[in-house]
C-alpha atoms as a PDB file:
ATOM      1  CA  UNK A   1       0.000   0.000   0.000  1.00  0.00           C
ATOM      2  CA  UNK A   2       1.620   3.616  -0.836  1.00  0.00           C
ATOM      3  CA  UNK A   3       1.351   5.967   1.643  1.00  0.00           C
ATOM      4  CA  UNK A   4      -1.746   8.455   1.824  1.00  0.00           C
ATOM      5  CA  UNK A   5      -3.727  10.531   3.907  1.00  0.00           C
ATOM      6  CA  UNK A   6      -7.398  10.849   4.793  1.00  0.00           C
ATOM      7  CA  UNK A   7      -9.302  13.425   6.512  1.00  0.00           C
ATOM      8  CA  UNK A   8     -12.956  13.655   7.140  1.00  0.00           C
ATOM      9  CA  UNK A   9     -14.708  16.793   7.404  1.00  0.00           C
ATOM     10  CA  UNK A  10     -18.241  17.288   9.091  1.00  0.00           C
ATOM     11  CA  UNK A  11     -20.876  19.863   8.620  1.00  0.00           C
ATOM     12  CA  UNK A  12     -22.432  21.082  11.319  1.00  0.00           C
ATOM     13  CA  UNK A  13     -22.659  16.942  12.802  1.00  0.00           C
ATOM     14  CA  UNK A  14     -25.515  17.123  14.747  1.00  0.00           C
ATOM     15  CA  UNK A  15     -25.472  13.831  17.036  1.00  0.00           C
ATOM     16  CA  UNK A  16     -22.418  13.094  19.569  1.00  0.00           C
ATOM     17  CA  UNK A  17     -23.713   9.150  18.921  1.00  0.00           C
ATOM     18  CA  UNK A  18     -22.596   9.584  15.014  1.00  0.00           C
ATOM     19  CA  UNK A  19     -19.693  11.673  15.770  1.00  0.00           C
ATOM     20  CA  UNK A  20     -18.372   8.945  18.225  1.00  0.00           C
ATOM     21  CA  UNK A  21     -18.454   6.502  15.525  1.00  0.00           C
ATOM     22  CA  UNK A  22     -17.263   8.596  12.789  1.00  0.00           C
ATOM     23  CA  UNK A  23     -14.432   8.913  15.417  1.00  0.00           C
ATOM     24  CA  UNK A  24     -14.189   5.384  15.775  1.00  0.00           C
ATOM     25  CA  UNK A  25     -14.739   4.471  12.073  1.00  0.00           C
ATOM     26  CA  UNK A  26     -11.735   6.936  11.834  1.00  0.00           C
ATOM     27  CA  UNK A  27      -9.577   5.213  13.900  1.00  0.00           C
ATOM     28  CA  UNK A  28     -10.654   1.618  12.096  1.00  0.00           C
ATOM     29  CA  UNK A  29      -9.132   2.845   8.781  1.00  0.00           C
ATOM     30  CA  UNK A  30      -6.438   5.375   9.165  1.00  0.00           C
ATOM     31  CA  UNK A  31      -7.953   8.600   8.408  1.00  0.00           C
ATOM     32  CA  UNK A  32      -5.614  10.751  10.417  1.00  0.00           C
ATOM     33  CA  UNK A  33      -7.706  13.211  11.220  1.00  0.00           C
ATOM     34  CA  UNK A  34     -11.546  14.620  11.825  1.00  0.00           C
ATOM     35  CA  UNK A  35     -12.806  18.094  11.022  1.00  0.00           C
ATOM     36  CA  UNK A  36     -15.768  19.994  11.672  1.00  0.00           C
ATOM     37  CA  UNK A  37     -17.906  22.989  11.883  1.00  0.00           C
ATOM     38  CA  UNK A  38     -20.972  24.882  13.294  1.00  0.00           C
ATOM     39  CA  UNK A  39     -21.554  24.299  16.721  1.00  0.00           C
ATOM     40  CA  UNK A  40     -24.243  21.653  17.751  1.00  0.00           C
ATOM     41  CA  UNK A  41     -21.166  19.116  18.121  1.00  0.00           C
ATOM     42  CA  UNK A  42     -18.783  21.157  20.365  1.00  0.00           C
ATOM     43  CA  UNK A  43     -21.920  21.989  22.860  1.00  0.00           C
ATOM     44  CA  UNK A  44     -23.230  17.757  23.095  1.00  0.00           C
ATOM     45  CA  UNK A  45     -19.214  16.784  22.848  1.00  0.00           C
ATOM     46  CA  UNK A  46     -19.093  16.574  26.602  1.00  0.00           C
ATOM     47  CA  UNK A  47     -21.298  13.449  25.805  1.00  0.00           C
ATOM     48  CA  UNK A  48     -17.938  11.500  25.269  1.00  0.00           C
ATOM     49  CA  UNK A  49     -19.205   8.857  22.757  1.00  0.00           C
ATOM     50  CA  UNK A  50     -15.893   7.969  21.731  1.00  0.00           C
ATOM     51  CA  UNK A  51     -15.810   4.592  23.144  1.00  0.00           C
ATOM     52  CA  UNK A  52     -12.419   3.847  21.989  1.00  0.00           C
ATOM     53  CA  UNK A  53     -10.936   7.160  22.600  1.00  0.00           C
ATOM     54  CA  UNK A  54      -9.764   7.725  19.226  1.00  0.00           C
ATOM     55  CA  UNK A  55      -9.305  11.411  20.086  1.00  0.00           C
ATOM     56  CA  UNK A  56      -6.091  10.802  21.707  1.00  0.00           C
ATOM     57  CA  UNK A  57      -4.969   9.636  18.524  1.00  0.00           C
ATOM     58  CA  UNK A  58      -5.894  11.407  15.673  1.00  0.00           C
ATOM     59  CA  UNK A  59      -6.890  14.790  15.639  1.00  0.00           C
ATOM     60  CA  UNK A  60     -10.275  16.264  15.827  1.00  0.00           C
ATOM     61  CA  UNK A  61     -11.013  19.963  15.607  1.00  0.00           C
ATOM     62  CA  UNK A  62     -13.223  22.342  14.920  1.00  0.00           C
ATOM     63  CA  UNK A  63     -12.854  24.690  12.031  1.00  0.00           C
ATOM     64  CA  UNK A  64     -14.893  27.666  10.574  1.00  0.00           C
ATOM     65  CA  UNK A  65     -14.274  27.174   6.880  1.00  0.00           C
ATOM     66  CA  UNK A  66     -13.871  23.068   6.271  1.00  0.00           C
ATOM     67  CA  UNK A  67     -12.911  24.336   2.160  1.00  0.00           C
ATOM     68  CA  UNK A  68      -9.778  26.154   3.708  1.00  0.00           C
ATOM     69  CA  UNK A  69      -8.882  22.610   4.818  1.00  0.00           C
ATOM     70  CA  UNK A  70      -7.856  21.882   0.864  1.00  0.00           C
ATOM     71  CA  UNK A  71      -4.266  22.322   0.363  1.00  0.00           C
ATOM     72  CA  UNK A  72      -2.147  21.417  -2.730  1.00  0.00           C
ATOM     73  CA  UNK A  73      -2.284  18.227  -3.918  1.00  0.00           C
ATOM     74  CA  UNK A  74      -5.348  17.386  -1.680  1.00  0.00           C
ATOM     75  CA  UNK A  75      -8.558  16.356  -3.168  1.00  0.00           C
ATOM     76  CA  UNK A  76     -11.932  17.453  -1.549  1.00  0.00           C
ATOM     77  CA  UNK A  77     -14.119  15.050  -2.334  1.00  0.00           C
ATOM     78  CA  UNK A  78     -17.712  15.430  -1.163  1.00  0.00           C
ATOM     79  CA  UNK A  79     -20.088  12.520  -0.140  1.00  0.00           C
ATOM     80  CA  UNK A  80     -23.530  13.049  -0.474  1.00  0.00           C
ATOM     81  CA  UNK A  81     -26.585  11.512  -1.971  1.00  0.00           C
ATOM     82  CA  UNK A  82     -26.899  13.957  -4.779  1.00  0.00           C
ATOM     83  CA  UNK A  83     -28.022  13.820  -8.587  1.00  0.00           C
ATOM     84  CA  UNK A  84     -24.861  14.044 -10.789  1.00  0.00           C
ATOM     85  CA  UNK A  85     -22.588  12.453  -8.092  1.00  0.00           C
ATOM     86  CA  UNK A  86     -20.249   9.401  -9.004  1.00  0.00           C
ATOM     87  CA  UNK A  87     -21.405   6.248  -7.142  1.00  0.00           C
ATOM     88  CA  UNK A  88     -18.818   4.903  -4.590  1.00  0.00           C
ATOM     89  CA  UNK A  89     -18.130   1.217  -6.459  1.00  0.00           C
ATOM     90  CA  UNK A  90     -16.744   3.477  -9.955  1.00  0.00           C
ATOM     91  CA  UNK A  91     -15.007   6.463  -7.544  1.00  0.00           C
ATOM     92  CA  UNK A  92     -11.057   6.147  -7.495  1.00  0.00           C
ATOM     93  CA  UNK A  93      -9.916   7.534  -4.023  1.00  0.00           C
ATOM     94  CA  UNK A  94      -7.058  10.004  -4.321  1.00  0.00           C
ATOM     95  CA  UNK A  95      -4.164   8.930  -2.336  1.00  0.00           C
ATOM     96  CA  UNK A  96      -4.258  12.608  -0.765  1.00  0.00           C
ATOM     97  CA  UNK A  97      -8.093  13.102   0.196  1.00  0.00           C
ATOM     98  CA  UNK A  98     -10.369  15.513   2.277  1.00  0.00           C
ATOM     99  CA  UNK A  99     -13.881  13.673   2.282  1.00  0.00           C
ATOM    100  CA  UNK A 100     -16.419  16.427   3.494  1.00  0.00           C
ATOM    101  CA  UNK A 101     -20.316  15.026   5.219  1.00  0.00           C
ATOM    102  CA  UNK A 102     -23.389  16.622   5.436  1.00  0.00           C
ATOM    103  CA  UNK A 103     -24.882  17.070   8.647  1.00  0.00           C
ATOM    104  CA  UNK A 104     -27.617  14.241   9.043  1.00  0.00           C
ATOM    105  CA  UNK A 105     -30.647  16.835   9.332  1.00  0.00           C
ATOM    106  CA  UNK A 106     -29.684  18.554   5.624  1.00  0.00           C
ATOM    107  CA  UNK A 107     -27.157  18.612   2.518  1.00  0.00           C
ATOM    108  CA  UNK A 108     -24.083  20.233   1.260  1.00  0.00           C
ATOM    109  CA  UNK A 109     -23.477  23.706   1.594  1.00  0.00           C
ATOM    110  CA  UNK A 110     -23.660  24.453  -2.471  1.00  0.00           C
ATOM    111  CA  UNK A 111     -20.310  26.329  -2.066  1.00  0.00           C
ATOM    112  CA  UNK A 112     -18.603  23.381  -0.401  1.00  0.00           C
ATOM    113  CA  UNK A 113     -19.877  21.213  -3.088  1.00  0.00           C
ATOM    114  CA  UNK A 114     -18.479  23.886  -5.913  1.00  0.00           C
ATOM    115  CA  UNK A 115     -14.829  23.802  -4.731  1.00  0.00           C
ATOM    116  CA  UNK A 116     -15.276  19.881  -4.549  1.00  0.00           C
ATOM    117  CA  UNK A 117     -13.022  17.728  -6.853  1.00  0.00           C
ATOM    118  CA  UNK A 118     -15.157  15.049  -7.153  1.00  0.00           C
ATOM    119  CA  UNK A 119     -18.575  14.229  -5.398  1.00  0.00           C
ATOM    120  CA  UNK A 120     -19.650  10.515  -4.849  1.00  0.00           C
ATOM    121  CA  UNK A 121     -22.194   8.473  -3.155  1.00  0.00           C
ATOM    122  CA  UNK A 122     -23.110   5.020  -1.588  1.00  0.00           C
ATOM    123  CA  UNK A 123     -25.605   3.665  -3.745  1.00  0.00           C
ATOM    124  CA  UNK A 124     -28.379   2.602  -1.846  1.00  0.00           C
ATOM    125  CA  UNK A 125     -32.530   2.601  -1.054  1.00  0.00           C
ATOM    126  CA  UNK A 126     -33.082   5.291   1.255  1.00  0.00           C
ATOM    127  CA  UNK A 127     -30.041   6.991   2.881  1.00  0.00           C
ATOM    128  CA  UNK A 128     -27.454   5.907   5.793  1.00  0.00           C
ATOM    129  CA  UNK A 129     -26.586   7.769   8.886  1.00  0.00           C
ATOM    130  CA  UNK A 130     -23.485   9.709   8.907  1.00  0.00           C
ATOM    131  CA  UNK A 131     -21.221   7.469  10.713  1.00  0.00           C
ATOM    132  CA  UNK A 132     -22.470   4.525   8.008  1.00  0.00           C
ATOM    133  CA  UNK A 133     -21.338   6.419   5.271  1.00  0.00           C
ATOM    134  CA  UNK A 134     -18.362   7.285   6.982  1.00  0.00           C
ATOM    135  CA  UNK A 135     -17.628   3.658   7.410  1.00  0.00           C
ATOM    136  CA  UNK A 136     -18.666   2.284   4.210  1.00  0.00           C
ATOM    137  CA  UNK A 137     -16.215   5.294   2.643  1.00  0.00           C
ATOM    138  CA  UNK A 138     -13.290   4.422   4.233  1.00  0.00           C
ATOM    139  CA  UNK A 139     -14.077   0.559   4.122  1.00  0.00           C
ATOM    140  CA  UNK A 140     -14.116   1.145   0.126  1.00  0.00           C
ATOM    141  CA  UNK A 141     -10.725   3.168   0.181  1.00  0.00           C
ATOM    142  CA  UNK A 142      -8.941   1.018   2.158  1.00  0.00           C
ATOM    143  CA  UNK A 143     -10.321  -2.181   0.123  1.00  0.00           C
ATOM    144  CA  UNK A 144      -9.284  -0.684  -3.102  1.00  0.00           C
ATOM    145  CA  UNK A 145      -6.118   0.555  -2.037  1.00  0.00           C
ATOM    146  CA  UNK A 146      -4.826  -2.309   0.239  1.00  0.00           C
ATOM    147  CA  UNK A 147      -2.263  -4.807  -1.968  1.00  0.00           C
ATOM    148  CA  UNK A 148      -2.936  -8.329   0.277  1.00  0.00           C
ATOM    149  CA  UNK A 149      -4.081  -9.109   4.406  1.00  0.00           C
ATOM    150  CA  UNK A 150      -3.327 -11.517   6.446  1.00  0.00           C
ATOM    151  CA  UNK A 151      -4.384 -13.272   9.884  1.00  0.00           C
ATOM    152  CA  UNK A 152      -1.908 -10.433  11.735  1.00  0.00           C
ATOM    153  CA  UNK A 153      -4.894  -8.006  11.189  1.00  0.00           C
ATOM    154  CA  UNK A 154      -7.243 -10.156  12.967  1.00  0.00           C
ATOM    155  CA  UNK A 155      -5.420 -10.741  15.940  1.00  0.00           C
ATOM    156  CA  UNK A 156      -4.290  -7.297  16.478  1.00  0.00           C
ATOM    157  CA  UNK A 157      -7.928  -5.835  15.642  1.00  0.00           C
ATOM    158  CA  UNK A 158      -9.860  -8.185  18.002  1.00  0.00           C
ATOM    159  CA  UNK A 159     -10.984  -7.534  21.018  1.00  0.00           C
ATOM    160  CA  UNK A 160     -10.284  -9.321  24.182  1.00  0.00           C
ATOM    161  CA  UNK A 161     -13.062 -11.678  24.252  1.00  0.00           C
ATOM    162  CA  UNK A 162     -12.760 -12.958  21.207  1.00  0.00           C
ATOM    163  CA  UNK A 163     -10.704 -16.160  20.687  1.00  0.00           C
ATOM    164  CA  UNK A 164     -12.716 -17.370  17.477  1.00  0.00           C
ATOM    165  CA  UNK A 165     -11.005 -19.354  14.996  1.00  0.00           C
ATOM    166  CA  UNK A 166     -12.159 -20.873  11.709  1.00  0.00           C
ATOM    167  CA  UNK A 167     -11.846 -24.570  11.912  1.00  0.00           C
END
């Protein structure tokens, strides 16, 4: 696997719960860090729903302006459930990406989505929570990118209960 970076961006996340696993989901796949804005998360954040504490890390922060966030060489790429949007199976993930949400009560700001580089979304009926699509995102872009894995991942990934083996 060559060496990339990921960073997801939130607007305005409404629910600590989906924060908490976008934080965990985060953690899971290697995006290095979380962004957001508006203020509905920073007031519920005190709700500490992230179980694994990926927040000691990878960063999260909040930001004013997530498109200032786009540096040289990085791709934003919005995700959102949008007409005209590439569906996720035919996307190719830059190895440098910003990946910017909605929050889960509304879409895009239309400027966000203007300064985008590419827009995609998970094809399905009806349409996932945030910290699904988060998941599912980052599941796809490490599944295309990774070259082989092996039984190492399992037993480092596992939790402590969990002495399963296929027979």
């Amino acid at each position: 696997m060559s060496k990339s970076y990921s960073a997801i961006g939130l607007v305005n996340p409404k629910s600590p719960t989906n924060v908490g696993g976008v934080l965990r989901a985060a953690g899971c796949y290697g995006a290095q860090a979380v962004y957001f804005n508006g203020n509905r998360y920073a007031k519920a954040a005190k709700y500490h729903t992230d179980t694994k504490n990926i927040a000691d890390h990878i960063t999260i922060q909040q930001v004013d302006d997530l498109i200032s966030l786009k540096t040289p060489g990085r791709a934003l790429v919005c995700v959102e459930l949008v007409e005209g949007a590439t569906p996720l199976p035919e996307f190719k993930h830059p190895d440098d990406a910003l990946y910017i949400f909605g929050p889960e009560d509304g879409s895009l700001p239309q400027n966000i989505v203007d300064a985008a580089d590419a827009v995609v979304y998970v094809p399905t009926t009806g349409c996932m929570n945030l910290a699904a699509t988060v998941n599912v995102l980052l599941y796809d872009r490490m599944a295309k990118r990774a070259t082989s894995f092996d039984a190492s991942q399992v037993l480092s990934s596992r939790d402590t209960n969990n002495r399963l083996i296929v027979g």
